[in-house]
PDB file of N, CA and C in Angstrom:
ATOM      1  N   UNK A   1       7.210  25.697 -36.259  1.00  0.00           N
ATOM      2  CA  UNK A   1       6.047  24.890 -36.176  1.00  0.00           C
ATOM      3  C   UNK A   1       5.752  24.635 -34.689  1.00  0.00           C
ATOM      4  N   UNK A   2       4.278  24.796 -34.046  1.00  0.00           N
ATOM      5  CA  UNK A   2       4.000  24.495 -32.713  1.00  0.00           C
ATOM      6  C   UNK A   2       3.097  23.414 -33.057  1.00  0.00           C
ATOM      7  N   UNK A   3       3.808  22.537 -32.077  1.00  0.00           N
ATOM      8  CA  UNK A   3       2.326  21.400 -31.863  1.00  0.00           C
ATOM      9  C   UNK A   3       1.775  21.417 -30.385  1.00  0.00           C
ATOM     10  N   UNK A   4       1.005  21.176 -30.532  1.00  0.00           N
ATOM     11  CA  UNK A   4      -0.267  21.406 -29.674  1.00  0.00           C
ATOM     12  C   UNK A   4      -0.903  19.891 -29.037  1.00  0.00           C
ATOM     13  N   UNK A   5      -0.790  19.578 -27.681  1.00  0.00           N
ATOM     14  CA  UNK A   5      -1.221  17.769 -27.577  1.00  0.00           C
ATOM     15  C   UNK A   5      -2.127  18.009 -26.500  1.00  0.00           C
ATOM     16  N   UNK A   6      -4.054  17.821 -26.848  1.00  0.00           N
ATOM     17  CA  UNK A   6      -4.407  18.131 -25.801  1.00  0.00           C
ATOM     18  C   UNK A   6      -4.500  16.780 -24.955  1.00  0.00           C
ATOM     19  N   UNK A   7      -4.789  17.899 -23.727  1.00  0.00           N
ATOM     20  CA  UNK A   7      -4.284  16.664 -22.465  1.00  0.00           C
ATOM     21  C   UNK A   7      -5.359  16.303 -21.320  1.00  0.00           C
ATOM     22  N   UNK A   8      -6.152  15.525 -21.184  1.00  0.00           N
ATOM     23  CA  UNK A   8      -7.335  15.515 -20.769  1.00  0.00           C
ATOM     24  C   UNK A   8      -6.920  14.802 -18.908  1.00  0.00           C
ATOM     25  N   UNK A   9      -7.036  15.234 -17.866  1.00  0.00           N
ATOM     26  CA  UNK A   9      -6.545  14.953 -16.693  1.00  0.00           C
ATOM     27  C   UNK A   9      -7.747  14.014 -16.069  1.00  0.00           C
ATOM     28  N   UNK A  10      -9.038  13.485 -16.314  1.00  0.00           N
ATOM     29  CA  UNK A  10      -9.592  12.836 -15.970  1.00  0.00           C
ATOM     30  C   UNK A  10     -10.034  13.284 -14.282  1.00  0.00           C
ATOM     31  N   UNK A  11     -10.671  12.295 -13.659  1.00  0.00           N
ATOM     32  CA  UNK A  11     -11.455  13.129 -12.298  1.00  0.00           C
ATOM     33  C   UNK A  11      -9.981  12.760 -11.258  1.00  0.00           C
ATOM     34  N   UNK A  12      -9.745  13.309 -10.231  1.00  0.00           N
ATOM     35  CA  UNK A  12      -9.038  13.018  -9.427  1.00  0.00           C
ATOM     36  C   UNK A  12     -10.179  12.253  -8.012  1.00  0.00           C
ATOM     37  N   UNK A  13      -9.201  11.081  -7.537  1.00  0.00           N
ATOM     38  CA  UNK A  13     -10.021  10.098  -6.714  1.00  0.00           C
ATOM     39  C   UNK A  13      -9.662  10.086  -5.200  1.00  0.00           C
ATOM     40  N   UNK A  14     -10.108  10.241  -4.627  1.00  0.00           N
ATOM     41  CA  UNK A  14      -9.571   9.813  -2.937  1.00  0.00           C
ATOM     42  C   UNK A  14      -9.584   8.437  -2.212  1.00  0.00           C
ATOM     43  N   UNK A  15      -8.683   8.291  -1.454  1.00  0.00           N
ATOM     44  CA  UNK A  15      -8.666   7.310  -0.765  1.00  0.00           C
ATOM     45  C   UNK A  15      -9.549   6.934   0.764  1.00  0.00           C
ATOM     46  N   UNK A  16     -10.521   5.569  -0.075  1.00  0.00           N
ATOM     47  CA  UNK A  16     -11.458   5.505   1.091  1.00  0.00           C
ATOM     48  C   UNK A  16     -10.775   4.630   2.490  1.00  0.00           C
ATOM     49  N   UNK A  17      -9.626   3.512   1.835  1.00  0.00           N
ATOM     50  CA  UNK A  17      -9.588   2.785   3.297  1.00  0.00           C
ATOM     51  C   UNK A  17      -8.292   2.179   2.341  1.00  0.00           C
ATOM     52  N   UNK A  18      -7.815   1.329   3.835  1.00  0.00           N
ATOM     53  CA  UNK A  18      -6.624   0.317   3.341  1.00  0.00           C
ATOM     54  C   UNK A  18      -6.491  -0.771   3.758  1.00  0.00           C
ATOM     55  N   UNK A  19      -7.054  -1.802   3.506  1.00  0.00           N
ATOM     56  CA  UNK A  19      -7.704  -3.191   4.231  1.00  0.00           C
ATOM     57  C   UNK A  19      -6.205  -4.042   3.999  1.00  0.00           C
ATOM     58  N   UNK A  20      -6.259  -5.166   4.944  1.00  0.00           N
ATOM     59  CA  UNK A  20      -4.807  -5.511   5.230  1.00  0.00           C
ATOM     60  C   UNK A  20      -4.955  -7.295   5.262  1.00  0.00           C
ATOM     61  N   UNK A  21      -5.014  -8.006   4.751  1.00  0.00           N
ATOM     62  CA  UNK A  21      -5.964  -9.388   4.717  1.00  0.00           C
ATOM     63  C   UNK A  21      -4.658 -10.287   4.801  1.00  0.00           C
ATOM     64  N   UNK A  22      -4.776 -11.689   5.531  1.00  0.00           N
ATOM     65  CA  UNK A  22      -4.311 -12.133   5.542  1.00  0.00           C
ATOM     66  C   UNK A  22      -2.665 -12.100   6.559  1.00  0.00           C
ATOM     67  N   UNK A  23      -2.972 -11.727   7.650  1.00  0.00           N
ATOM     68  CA  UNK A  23      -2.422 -10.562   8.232  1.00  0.00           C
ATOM     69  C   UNK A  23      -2.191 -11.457   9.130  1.00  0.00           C
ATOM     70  N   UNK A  24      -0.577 -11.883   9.502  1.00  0.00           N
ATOM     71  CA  UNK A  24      -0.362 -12.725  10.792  1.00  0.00           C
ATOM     72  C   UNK A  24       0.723 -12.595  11.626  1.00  0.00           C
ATOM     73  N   UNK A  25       1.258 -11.430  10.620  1.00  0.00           N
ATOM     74  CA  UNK A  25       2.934 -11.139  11.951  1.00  0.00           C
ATOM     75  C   UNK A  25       2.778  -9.843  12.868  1.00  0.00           C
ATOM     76  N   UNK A  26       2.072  -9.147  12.049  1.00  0.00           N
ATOM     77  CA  UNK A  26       1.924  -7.708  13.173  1.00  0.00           C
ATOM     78  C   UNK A  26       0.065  -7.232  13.020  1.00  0.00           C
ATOM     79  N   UNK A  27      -0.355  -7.564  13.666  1.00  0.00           N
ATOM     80  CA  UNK A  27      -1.635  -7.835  13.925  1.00  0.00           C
ATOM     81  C   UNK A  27      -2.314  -6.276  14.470  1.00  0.00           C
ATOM     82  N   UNK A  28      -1.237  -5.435  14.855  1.00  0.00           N
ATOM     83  CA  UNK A  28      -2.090  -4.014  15.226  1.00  0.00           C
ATOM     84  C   UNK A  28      -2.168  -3.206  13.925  1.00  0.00           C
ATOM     85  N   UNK A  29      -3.248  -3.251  13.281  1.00  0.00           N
ATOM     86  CA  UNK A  29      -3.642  -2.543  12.288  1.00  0.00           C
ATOM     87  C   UNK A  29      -3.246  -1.266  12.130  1.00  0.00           C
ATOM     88  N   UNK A  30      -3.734  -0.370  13.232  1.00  0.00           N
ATOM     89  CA  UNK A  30      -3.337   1.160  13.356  1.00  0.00           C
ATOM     90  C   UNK A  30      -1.984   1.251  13.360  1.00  0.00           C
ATOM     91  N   UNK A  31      -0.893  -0.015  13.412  1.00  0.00           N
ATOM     92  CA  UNK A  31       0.445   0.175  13.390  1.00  0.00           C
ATOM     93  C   UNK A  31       1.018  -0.083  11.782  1.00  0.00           C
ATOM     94  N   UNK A  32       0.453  -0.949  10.879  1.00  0.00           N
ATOM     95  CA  UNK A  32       0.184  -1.472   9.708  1.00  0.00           C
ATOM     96  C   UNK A  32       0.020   0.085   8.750  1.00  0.00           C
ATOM     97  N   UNK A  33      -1.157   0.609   9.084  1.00  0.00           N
ATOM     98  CA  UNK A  33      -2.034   1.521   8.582  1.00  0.00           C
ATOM     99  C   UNK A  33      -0.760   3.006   8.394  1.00  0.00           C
ATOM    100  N   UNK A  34      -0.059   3.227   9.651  1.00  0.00           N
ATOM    101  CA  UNK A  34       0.732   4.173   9.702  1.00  0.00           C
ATOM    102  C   UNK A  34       1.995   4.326   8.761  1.00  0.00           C
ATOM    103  N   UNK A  35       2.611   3.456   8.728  1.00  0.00           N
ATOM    104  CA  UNK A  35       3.460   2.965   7.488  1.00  0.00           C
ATOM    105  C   UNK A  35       3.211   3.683   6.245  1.00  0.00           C
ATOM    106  N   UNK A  36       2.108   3.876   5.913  1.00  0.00           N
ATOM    107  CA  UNK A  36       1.583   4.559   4.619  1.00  0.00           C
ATOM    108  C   UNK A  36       1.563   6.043   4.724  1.00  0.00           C
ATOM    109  N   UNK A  37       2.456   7.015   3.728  1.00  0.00           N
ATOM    110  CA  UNK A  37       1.948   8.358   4.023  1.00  0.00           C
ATOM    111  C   UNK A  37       0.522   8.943   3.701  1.00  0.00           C
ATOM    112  N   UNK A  38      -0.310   8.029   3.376  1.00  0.00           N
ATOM    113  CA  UNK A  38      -1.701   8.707   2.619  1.00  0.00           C
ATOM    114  C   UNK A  38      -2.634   8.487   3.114  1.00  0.00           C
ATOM    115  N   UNK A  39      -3.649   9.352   4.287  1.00  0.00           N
ATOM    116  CA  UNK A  39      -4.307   8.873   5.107  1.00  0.00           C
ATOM    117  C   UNK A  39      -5.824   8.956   4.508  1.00  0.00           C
ATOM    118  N   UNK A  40      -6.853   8.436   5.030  1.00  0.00           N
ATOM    119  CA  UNK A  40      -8.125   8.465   4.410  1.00  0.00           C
ATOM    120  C   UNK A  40      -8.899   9.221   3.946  1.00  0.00           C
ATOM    121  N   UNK A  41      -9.383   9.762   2.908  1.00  0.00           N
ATOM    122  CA  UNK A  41      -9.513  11.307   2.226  1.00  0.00           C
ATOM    123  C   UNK A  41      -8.661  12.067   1.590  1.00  0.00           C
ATOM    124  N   UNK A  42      -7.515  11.467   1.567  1.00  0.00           N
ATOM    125  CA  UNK A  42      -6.287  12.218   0.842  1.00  0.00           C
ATOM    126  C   UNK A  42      -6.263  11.949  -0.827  1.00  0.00           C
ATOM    127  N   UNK A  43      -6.071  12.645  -1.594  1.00  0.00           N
ATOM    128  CA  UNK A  43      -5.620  12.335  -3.045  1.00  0.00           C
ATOM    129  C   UNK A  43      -5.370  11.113  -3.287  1.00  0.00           C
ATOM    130  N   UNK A  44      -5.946  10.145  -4.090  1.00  0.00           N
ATOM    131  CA  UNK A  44      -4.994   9.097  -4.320  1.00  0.00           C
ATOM    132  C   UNK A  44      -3.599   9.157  -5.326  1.00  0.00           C
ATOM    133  N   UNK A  45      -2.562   8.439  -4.699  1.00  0.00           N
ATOM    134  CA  UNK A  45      -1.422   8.825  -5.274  1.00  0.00           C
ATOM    135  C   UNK A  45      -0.613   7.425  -5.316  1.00  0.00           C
ATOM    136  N   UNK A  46      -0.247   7.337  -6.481  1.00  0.00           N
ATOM    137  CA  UNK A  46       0.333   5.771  -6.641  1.00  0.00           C
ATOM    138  C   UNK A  46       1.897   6.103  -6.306  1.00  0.00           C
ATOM    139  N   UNK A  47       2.572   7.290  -6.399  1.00  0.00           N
ATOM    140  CA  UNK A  47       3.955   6.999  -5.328  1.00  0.00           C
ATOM    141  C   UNK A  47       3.928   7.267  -4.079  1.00  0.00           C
ATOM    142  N   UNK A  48       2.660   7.190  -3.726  1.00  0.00           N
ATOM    143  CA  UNK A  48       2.757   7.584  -1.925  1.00  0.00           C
ATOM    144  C   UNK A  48       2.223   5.788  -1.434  1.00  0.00           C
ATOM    145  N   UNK A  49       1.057   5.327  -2.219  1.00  0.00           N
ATOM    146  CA  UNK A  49       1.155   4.209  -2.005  1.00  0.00           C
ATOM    147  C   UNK A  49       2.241   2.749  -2.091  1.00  0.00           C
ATOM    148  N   UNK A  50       2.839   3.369  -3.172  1.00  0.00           N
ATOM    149  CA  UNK A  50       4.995   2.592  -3.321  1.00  0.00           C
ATOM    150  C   UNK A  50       5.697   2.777  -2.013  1.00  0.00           C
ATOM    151  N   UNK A  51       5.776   3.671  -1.988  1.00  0.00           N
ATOM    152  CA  UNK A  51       6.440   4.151  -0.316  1.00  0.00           C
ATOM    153  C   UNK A  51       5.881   3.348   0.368  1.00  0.00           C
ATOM    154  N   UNK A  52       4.246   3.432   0.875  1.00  0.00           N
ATOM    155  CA  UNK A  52       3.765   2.682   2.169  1.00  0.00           C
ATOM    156  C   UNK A  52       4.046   1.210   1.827  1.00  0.00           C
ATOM    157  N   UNK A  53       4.086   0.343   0.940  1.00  0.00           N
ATOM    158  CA  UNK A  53       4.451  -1.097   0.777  1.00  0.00           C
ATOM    159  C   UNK A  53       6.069  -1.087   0.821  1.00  0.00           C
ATOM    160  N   UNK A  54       6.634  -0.070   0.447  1.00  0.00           N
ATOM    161  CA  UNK A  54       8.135  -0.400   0.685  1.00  0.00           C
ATOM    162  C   UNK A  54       8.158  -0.308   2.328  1.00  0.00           C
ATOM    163  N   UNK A  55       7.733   0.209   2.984  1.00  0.00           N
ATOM    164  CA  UNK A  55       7.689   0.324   4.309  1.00  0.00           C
ATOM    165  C   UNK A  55       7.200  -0.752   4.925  1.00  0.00           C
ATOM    166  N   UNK A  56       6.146  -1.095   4.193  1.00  0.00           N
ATOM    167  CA  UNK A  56       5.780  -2.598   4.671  1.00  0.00           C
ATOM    168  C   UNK A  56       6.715  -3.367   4.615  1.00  0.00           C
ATOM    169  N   UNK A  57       7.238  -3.925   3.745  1.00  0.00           N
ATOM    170  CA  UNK A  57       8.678  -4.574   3.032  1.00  0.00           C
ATOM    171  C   UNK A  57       9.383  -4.589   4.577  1.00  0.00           C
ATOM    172  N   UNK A  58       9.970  -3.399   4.832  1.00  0.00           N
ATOM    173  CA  UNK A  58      11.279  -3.169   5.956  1.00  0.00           C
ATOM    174  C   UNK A  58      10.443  -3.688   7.391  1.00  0.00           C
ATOM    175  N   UNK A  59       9.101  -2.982   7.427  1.00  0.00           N
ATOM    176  CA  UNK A  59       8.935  -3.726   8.916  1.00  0.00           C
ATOM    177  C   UNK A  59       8.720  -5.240   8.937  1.00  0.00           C
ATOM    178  N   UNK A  60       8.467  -5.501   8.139  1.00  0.00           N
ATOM    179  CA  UNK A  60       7.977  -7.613   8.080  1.00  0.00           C
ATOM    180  C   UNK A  60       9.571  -8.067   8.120  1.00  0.00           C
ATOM    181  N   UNK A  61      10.603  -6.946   6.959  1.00  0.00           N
ATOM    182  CA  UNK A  61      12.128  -7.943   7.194  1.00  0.00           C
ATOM    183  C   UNK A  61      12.744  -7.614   8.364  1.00  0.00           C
ATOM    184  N   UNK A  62      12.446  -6.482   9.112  1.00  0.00           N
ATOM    185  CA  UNK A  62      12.648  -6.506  10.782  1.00  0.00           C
ATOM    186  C   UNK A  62      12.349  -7.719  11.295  1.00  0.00           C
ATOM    187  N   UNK A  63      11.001  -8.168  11.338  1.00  0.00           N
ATOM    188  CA  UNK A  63      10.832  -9.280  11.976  1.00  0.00           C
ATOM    189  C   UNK A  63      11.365 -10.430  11.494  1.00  0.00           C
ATOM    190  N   UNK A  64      12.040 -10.444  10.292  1.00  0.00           N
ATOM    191  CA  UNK A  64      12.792 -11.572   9.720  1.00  0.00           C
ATOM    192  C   UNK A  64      11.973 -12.318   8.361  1.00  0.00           C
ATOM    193  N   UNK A  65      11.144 -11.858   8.096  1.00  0.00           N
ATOM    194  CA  UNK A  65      10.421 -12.207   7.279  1.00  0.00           C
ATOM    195  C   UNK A  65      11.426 -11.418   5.702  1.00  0.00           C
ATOM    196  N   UNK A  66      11.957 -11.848   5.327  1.00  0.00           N
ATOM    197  CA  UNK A  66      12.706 -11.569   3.997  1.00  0.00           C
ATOM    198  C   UNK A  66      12.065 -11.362   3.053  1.00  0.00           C
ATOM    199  N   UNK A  67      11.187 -12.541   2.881  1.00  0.00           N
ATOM    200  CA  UNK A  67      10.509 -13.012   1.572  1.00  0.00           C
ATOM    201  C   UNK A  67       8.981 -12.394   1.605  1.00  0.00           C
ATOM    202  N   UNK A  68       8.668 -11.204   2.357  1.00  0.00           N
ATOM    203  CA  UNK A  68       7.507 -10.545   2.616  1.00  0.00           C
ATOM    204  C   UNK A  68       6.829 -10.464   1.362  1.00  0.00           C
ATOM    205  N   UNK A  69       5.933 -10.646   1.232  1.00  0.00           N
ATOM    206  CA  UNK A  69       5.723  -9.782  -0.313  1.00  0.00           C
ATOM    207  C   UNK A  69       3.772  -9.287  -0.089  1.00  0.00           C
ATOM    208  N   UNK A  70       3.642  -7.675  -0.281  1.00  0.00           N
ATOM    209  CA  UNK A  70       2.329  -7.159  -0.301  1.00  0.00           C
ATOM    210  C   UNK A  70       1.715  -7.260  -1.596  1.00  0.00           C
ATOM    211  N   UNK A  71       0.819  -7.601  -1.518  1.00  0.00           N
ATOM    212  CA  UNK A  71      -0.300  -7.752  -2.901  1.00  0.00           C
ATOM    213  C   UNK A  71      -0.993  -6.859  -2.796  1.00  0.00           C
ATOM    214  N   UNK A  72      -0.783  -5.581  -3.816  1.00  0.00           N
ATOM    215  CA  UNK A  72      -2.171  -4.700  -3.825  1.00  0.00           C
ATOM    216  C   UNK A  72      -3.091  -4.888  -4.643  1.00  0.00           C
ATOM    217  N   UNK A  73      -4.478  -4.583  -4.568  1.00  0.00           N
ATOM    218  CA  UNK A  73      -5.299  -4.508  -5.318  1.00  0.00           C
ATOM    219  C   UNK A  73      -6.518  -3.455  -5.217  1.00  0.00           C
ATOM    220  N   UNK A  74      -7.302  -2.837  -6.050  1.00  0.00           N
ATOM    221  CA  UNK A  74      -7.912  -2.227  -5.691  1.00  0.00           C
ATOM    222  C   UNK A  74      -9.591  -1.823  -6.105  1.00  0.00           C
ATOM    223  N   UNK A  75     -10.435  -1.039  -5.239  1.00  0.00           N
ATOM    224  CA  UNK A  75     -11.874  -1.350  -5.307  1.00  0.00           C
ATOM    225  C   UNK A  75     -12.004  -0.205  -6.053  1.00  0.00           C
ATOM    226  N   UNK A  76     -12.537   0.662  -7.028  1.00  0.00           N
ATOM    227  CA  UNK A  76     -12.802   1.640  -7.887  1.00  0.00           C
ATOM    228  C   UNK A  76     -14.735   1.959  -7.344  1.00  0.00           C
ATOM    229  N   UNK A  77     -14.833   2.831  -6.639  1.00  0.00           N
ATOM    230  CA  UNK A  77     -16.180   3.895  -6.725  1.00  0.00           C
ATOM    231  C   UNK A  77     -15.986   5.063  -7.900  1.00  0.00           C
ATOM    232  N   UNK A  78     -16.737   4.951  -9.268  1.00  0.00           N
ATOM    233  CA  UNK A  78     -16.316   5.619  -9.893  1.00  0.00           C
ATOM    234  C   UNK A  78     -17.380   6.367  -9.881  1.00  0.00           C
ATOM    235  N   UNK A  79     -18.510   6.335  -9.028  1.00  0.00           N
ATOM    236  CA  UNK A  79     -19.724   7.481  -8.696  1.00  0.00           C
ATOM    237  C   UNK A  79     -19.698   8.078  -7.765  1.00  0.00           C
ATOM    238  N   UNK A  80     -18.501   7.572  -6.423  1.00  0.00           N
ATOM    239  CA  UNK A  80     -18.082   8.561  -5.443  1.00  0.00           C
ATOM    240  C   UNK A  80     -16.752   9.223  -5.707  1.00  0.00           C
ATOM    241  N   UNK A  81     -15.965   8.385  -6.796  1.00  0.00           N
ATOM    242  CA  UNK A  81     -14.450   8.587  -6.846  1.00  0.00           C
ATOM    243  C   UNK A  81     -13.759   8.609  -5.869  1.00  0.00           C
ATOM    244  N   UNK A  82     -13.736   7.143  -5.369  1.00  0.00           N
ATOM    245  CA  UNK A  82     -12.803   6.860  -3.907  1.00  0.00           C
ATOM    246  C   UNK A  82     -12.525   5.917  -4.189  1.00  0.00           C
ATOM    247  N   UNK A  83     -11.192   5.104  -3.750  1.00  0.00           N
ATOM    248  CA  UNK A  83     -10.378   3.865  -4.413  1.00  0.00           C
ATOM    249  C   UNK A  83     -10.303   3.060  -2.781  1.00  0.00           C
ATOM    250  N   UNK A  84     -10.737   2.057  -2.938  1.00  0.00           N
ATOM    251  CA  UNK A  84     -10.220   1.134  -1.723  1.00  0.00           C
ATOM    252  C   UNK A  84      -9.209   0.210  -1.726  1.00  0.00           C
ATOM    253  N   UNK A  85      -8.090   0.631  -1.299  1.00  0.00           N
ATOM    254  CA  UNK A  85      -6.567  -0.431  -1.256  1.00  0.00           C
ATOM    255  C   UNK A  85      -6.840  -1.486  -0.410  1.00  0.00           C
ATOM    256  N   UNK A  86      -6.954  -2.683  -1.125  1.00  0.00           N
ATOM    257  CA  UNK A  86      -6.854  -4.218  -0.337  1.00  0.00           C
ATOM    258  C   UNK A  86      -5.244  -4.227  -0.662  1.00  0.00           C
ATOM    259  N   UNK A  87      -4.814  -4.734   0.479  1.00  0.00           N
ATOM    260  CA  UNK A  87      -3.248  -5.660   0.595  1.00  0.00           C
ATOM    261  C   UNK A  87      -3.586  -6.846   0.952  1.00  0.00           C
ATOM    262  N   UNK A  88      -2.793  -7.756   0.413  1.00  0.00           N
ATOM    263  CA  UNK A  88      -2.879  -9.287   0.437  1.00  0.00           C
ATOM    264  C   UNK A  88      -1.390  -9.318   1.117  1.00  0.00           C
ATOM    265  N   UNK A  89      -1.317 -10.130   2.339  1.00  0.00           N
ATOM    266  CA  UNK A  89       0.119  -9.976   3.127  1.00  0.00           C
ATOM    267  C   UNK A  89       0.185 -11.297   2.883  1.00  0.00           C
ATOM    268  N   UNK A  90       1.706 -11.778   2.199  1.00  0.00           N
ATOM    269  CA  UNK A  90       2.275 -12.896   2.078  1.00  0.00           C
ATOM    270  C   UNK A  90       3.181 -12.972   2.550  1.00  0.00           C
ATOM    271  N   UNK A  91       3.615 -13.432   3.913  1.00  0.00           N
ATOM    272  CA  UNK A  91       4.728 -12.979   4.451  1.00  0.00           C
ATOM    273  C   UNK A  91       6.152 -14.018   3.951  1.00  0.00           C
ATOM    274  N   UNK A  92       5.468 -15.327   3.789  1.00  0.00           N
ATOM    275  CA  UNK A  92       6.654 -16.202   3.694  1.00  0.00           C
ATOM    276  C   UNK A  92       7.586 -16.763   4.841  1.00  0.00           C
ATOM    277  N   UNK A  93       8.311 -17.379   4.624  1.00  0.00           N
ATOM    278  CA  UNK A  93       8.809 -18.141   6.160  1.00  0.00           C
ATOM    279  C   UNK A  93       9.640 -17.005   6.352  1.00  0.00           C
ATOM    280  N   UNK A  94       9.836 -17.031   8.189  1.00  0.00           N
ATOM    281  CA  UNK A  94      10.925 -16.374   8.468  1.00  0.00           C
ATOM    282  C   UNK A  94      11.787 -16.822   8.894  1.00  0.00           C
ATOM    283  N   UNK A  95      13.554 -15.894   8.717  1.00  0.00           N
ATOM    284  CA  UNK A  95      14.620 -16.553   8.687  1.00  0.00           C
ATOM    285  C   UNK A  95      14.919 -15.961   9.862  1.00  0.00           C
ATOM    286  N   UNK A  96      15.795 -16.415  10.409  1.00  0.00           N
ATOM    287  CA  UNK A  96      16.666 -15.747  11.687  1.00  0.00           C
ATOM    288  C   UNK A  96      17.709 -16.093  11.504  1.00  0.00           C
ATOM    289  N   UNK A  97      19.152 -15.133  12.196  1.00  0.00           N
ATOM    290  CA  UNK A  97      20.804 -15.055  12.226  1.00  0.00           C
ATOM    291  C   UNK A  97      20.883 -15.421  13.371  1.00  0.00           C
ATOM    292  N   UNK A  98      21.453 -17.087  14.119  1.00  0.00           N
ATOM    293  CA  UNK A  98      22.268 -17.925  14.648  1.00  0.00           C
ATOM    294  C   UNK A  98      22.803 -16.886  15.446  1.00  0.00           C
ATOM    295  N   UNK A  99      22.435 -16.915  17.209  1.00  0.00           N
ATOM    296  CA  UNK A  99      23.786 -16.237  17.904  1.00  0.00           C
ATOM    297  C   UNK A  99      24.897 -16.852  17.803  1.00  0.00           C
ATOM    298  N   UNK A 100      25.687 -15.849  17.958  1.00  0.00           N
ATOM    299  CA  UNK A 100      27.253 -15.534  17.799  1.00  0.00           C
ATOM    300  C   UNK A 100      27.808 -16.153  18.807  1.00  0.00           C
TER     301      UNK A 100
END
């Protein structure tokens, strides 16, 4: 017996921008922006965008910010098919380690 499951792939979307709001520990955008492997016009891809917030994650707990946490959300053009990533930056207090 073969079964057969058709599979409908829907439009593929690109990425128009990556807006960064609320933004108070590292303030150079183009440094923010780089973090992400998926640059503007690229495929949108929801494990390339995981990566760039885990990256976010490590540079905010560099600065000591532990409790970082990115909020994504996003803008849908479904007549251009381009997705706009808002991040909401919550950084939370930062901690620092007591010299030795």
């Amino acid at each position: 017996m073969d079964i057969t499951v058709p599979i409908e792939e829907g439009d593929k979307y690109k990425l128009k921008a990556i807006n960064f709001t609320n933004n108070k520990a590292i303030l150079n955008k183009q440094l923010l922006r780089s973090v992400f492997p998926l640059k503007d016009g690229d495929t949108f891809n929801k494990q390339l965008v995981g990566k760039g917030l885990d990256n976010l994650r490590k540079a905010y707990g560099e600065l000591g910010y532990i409790d970082f946490t990115p909020v994504p959300t996003t803008e849908i053009d479904d007549q251009k098919k381009l997705i706009t990533l808002n991040i909401e930056m919550e950084r939370g207090q930062a901690v620092f380690c007591p010299p030795h």
